[in-house]
C-alpha atoms as a PDB file:
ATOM      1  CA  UNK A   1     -16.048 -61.072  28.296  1.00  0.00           C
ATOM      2  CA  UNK A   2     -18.153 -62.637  31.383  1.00  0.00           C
ATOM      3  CA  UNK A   3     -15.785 -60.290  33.848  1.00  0.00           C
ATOM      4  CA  UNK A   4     -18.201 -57.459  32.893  1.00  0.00           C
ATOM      5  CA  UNK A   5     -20.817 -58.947  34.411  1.00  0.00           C
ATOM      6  CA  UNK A   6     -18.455 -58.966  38.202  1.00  0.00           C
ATOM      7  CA  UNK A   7     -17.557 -55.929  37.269  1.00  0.00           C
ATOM      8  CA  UNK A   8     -21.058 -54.387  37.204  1.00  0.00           C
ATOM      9  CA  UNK A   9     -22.461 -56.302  39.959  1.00  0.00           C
ATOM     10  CA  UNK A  10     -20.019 -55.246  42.135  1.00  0.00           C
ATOM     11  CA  UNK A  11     -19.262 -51.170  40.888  1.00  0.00           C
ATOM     12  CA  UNK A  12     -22.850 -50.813  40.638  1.00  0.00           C
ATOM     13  CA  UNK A  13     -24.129 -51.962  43.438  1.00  0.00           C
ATOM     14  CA  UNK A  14     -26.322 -54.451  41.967  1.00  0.00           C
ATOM     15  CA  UNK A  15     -27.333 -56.576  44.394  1.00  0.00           C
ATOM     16  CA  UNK A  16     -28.784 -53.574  46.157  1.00  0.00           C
ATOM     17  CA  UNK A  17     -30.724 -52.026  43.113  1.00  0.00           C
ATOM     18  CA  UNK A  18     -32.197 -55.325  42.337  1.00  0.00           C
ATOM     19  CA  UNK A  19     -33.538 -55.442  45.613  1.00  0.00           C
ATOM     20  CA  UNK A  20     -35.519 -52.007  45.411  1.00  0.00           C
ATOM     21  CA  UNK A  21     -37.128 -53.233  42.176  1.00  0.00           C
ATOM     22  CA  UNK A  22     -38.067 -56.500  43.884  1.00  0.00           C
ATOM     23  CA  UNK A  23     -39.426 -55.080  46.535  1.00  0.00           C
ATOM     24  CA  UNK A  24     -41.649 -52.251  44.447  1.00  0.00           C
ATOM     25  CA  UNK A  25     -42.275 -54.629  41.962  1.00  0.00           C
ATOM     26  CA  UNK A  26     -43.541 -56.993  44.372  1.00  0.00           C
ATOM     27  CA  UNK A  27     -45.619 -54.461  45.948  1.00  0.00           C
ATOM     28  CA  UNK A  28     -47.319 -52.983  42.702  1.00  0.00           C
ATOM     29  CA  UNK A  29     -48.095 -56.430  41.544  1.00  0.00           C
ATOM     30  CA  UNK A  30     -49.812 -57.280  44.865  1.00  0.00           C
ATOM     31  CA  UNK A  31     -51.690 -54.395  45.008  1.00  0.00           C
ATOM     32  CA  UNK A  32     -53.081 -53.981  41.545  1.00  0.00           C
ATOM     33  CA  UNK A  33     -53.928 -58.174  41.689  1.00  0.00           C
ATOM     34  CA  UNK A  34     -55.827 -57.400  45.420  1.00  0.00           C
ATOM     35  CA  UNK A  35     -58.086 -54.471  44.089  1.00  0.00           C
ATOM     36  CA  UNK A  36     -58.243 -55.822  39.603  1.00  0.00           C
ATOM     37  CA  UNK A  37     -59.903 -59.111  40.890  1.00  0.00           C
ATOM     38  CA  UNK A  38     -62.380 -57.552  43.635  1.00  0.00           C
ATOM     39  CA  UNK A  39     -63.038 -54.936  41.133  1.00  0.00           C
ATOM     40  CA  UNK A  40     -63.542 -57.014  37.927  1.00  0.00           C
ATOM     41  CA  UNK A  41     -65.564 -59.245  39.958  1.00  0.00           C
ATOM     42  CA  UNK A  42     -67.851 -56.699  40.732  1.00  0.00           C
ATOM     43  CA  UNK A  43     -68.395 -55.159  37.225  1.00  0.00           C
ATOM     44  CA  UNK A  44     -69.205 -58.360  35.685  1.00  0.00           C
ATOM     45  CA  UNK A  45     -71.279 -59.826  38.204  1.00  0.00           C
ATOM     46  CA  UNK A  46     -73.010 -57.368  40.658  1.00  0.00           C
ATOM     47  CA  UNK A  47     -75.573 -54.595  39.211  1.00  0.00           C
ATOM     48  CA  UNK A  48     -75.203 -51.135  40.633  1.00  0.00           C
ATOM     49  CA  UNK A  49     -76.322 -47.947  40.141  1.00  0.00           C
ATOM     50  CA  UNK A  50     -73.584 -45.899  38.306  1.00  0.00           C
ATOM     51  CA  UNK A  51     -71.858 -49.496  37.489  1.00  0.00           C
ATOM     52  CA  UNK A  52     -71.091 -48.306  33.635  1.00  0.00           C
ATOM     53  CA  UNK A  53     -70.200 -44.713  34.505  1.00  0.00           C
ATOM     54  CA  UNK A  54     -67.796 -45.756  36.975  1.00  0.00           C
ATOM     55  CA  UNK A  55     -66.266 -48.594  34.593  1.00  0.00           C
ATOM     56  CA  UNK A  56     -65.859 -45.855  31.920  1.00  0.00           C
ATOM     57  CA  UNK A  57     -63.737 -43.649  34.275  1.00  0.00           C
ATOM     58  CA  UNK A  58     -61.112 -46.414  34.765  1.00  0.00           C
ATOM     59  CA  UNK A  59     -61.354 -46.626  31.234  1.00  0.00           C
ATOM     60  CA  UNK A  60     -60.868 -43.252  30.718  1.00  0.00           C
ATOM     61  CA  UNK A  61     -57.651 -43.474  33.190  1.00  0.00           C
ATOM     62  CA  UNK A  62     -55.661 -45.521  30.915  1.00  0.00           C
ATOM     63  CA  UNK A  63     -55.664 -43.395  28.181  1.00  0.00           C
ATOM     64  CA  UNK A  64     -53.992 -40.537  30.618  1.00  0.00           C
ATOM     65  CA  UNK A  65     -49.995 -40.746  29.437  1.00  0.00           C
ATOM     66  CA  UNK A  66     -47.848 -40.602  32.425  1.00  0.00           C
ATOM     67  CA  UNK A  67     -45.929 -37.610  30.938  1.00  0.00           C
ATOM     68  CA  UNK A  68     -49.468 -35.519  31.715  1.00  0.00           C
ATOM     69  CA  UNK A  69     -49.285 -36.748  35.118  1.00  0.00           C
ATOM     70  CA  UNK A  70     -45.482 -36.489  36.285  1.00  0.00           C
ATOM     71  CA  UNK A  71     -45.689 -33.283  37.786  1.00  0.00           C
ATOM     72  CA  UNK A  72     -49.072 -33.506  39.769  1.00  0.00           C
ATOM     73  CA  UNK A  73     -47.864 -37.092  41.041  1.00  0.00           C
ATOM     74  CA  UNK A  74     -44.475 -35.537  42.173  1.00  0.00           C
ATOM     75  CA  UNK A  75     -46.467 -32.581  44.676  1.00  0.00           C
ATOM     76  CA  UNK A  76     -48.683 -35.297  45.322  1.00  0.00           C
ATOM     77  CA  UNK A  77     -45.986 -37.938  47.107  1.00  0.00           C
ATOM     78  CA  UNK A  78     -44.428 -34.743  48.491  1.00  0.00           C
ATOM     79  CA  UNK A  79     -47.068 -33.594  49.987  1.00  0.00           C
ATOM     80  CA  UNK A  80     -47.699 -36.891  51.641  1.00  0.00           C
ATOM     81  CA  UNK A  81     -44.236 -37.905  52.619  1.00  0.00           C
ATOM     82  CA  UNK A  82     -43.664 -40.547  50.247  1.00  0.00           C
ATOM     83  CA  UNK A  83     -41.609 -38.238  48.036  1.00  0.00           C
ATOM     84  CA  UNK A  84     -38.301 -40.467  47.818  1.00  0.00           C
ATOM     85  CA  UNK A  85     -39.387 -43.578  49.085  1.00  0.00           C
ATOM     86  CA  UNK A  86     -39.790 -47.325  47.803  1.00  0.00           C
ATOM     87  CA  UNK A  87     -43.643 -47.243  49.017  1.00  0.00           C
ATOM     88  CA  UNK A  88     -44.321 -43.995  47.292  1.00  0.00           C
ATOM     89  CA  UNK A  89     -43.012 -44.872  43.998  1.00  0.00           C
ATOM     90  CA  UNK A  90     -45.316 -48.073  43.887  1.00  0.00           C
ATOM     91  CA  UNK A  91     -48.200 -45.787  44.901  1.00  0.00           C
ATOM     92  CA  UNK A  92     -47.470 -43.669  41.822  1.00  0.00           C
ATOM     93  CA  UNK A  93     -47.625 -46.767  39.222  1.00  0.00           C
ATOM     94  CA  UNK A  94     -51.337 -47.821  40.309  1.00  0.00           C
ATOM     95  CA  UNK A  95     -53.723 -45.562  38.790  1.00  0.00           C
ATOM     96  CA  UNK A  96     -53.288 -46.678  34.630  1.00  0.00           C
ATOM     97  CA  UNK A  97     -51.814 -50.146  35.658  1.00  0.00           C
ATOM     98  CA  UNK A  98     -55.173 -51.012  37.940  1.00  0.00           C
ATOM     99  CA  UNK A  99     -57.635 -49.294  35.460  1.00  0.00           C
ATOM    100  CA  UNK A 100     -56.054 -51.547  32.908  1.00  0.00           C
ATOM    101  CA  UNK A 101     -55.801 -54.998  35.149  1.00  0.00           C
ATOM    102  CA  UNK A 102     -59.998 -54.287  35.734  1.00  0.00           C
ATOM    103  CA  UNK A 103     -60.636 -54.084  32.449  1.00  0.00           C
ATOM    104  CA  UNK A 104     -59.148 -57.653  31.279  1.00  0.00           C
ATOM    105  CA  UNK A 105     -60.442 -59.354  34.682  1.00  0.00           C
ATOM    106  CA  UNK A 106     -63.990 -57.553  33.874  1.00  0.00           C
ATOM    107  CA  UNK A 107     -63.579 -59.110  30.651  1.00  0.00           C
ATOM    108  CA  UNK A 108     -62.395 -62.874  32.345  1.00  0.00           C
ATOM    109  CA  UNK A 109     -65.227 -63.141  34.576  1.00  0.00           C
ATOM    110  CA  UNK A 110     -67.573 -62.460  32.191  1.00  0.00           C
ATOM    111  CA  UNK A 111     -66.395 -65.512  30.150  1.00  0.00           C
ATOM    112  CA  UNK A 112     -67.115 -67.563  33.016  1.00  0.00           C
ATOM    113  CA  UNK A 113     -70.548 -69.440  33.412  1.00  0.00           C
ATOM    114  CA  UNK A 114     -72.682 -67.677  35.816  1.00  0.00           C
ATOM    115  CA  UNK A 115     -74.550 -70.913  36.361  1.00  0.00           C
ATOM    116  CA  UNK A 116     -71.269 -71.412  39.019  1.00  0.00           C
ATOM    117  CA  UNK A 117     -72.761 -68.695  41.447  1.00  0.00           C
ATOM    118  CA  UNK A 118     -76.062 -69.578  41.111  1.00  0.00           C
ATOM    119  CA  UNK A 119     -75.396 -73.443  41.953  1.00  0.00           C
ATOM    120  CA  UNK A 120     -73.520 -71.750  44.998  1.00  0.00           C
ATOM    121  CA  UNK A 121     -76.562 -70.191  46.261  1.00  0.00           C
ATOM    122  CA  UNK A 122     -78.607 -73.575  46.048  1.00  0.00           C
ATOM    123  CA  UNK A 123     -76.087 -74.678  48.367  1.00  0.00           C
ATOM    124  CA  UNK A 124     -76.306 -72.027  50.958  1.00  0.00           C
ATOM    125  CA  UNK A 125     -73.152 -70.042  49.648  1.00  0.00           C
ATOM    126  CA  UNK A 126     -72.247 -66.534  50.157  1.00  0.00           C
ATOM    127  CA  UNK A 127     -71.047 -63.938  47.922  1.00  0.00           C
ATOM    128  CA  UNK A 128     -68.106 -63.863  49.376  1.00  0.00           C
ATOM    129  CA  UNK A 129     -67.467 -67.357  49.485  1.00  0.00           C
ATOM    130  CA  UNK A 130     -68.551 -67.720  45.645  1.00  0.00           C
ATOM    131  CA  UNK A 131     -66.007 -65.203  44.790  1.00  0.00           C
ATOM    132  CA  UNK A 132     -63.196 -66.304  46.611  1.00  0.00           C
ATOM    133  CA  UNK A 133     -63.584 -70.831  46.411  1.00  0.00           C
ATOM    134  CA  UNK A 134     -65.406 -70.569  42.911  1.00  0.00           C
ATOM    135  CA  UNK A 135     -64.591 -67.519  40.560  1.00  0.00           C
ATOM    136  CA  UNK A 136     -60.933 -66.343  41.778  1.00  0.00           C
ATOM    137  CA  UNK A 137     -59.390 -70.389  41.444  1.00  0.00           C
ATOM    138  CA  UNK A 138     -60.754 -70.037  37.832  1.00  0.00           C
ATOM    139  CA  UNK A 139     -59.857 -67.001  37.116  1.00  0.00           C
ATOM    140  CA  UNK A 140     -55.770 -67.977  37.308  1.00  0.00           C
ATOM    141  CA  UNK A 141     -54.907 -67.342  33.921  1.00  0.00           C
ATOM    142  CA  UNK A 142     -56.164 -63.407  33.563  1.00  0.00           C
ATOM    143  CA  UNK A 143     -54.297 -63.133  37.063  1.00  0.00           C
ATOM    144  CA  UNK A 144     -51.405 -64.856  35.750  1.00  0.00           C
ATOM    145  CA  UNK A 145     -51.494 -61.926  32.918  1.00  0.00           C
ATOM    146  CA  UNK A 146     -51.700 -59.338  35.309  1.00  0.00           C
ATOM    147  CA  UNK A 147     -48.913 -61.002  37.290  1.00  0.00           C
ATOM    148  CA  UNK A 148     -46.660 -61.275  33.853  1.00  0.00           C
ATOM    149  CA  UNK A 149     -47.844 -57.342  32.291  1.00  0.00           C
ATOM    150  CA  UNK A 150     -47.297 -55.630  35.369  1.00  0.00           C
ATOM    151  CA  UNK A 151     -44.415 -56.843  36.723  1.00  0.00           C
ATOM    152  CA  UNK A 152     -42.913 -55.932  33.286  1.00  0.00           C
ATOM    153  CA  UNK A 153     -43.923 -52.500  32.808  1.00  0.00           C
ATOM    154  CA  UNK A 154     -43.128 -52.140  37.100  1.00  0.00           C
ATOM    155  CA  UNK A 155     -39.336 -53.876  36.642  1.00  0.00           C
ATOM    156  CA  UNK A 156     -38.615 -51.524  33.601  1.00  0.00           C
ATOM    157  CA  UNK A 157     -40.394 -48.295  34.036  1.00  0.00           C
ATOM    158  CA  UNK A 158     -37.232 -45.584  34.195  1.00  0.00           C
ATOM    159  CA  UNK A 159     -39.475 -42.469  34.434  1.00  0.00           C
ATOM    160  CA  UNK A 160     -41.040 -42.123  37.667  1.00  0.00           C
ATOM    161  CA  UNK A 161     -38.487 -44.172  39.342  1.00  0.00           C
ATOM    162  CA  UNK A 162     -35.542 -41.709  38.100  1.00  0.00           C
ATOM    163  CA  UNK A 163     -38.048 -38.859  39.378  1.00  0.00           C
ATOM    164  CA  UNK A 164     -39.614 -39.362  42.428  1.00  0.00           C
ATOM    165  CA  UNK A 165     -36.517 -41.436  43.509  1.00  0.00           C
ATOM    166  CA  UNK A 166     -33.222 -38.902  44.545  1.00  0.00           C
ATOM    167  CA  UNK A 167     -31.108 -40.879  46.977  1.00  0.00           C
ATOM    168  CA  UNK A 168     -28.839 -42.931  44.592  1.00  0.00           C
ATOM    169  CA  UNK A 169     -28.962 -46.052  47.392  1.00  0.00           C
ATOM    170  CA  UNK A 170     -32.922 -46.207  46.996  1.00  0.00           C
ATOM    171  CA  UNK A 171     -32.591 -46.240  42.952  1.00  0.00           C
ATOM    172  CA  UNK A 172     -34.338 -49.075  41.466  1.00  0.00           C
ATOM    173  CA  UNK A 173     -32.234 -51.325  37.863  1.00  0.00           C
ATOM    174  CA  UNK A 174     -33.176 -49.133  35.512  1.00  0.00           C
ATOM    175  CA  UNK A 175     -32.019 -45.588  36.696  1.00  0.00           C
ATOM    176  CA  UNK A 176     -29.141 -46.925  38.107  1.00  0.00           C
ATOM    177  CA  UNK A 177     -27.571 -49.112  35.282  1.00  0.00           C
ATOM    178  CA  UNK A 178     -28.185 -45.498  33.521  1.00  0.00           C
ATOM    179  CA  UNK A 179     -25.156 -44.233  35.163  1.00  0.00           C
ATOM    180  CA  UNK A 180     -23.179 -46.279  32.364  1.00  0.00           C
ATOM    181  CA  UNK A 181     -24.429 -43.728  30.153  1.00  0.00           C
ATOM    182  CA  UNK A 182     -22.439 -40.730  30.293  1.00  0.00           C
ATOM    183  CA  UNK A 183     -22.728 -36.908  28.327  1.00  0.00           C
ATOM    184  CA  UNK A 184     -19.735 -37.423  26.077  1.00  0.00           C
ATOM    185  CA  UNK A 185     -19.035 -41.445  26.205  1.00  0.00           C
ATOM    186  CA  UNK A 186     -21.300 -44.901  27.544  1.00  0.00           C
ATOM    187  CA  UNK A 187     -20.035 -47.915  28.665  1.00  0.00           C
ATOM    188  CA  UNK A 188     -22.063 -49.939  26.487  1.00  0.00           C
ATOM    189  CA  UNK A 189     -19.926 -53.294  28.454  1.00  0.00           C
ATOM    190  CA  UNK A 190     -21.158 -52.062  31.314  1.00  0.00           C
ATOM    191  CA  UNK A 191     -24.681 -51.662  30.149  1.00  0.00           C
ATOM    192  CA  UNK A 192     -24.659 -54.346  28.164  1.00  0.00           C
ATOM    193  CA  UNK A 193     -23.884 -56.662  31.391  1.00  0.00           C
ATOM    194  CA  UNK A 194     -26.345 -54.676  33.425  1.00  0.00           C
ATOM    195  CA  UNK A 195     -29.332 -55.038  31.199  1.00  0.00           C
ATOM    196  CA  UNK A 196     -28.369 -58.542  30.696  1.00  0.00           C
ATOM    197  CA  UNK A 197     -29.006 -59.550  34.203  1.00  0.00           C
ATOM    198  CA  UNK A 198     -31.936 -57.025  34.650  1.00  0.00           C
ATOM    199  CA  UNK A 199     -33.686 -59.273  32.046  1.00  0.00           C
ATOM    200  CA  UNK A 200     -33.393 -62.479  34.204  1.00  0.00           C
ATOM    201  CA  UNK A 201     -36.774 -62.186  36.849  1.00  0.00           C
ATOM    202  CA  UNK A 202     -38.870 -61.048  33.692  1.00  0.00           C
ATOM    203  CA  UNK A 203     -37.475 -64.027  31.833  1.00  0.00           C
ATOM    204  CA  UNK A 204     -38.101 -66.104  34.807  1.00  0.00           C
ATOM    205  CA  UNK A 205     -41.558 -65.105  35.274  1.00  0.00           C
ATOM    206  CA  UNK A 206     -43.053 -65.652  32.461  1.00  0.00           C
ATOM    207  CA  UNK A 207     -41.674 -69.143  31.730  1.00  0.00           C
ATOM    208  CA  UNK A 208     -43.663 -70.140  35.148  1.00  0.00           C
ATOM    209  CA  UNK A 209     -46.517 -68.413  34.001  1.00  0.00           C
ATOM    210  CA  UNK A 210     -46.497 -68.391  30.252  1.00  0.00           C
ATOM    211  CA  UNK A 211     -49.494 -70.826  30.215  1.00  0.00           C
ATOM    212  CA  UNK A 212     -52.057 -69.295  32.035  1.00  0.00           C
ATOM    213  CA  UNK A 213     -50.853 -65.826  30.667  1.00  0.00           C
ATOM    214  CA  UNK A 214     -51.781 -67.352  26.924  1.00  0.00           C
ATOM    215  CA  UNK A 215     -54.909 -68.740  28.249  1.00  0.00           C
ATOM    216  CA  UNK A 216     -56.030 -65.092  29.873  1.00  0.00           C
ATOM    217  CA  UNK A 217     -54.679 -62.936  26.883  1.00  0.00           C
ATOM    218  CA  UNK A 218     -57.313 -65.421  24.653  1.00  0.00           C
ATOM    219  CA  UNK A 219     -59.553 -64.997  27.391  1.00  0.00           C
ATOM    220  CA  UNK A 220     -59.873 -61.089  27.251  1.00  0.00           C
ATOM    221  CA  UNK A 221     -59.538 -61.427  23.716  1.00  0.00           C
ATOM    222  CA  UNK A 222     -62.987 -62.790  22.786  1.00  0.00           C
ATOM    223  CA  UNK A 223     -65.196 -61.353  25.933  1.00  0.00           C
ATOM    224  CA  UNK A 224     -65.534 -57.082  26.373  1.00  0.00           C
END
């Protein structure tokens, strides 16, 4: 029955909700793409002293599950004032999701020729320039994987968001379509609808990006 779907948008606010997980979503993406592609750059092409040590700490950060870290997160925001806020919760979702997004665009620079940088130099080109006309047009695909992975895992994370975030108006999809789930009875219509059109930007986004998301996955597949 396609009334469910009016039904939810308007009882639970959707509009609203969707809005908060655009907006962190949105946020977390740009932030994890800014500091993964400087980052990766770096490891794969720049020598350094503690270069391996430091890689191996990121590394070590993903395997960290965000169970271990809910409470020590939670007196961290509130300590800082983000406790309850949009920005804050993004914050929280950047310390596994940019050790991970280094690793694979370590991994996609490598696989680039590093003949490309030294050409550069012949012609009187910078590091920075190298990096940002040369290196970061090619490297589209492993962003376009970042893009499509952690706008995913941002968009449908329930944990944190249902934690750190109290006011019901600030509430990003998930939590909130979890109100159709009650202690003796769940409006599975209701949830049914809501997930439905939760689904949609995910959807979307990776049909605009699916090709240069296969070409990075392939890409981080073959160099380590």
């Amino acid at each position: 029955d396609f009334s469910n779907f009016g039904r939810v948008w308007v009882s639970f606010n959707m509009p609203r909700h969707l809005a908060n997980s655009f907006y962190v979503t949105v946020l977390t993406v740009a932030i994890v793409v800014a500091i993964s592609t400087t980052a990766g750059y770096a490891f794969a092409r720049f020598h350094f002293r503690g270069r391996d040590w430091i890689f191996y700490a990121f590394m070590g950060a993903m395997m960290i599950p965000g169970q271990a870290i809910l409470i020590p997160m939670f007196q961290f925001l509130k300590g800082a004032g983000l406790l309850n806020t949009l920005t804050g919760l993004s914050l929280s979702y950047l310390g596994g999701a940019t050790a991970f997004a280094i690793f694979l665009m370590r991994a996609f620079f490598l696989s680039l020729p590093r003949g490309l940088s030294e050409a550069a130099r012949v012609d009187g080109a910078g590091e920075w320039r190298i990096f940002w006309n040369i290196y970061l047009p090619l490297a589209k695909p492993g962003i376009a994987t970042i893009v499509i992975i952690q706008s995913m895992n941002t968009w449908n994370e329930f944990m944190f968001s249902s934690t750190f975030i109290i006011t019901p108006a600030l509430k990003t999809i998930q939590p909130a379509l979890f109100q159709a789930v009650g202690q003796y009875s769940t409006d599975y219509t209701a949830l049914s609808s809501g997930l439905t059109m939760a689904l949609i930007p995910v959807v979307t986004i990776y049909l605009v990006l699916q090709r240069q998301f296969i070409e990075g996955m392939t890409a981080g597949a073959l160099k380590g």
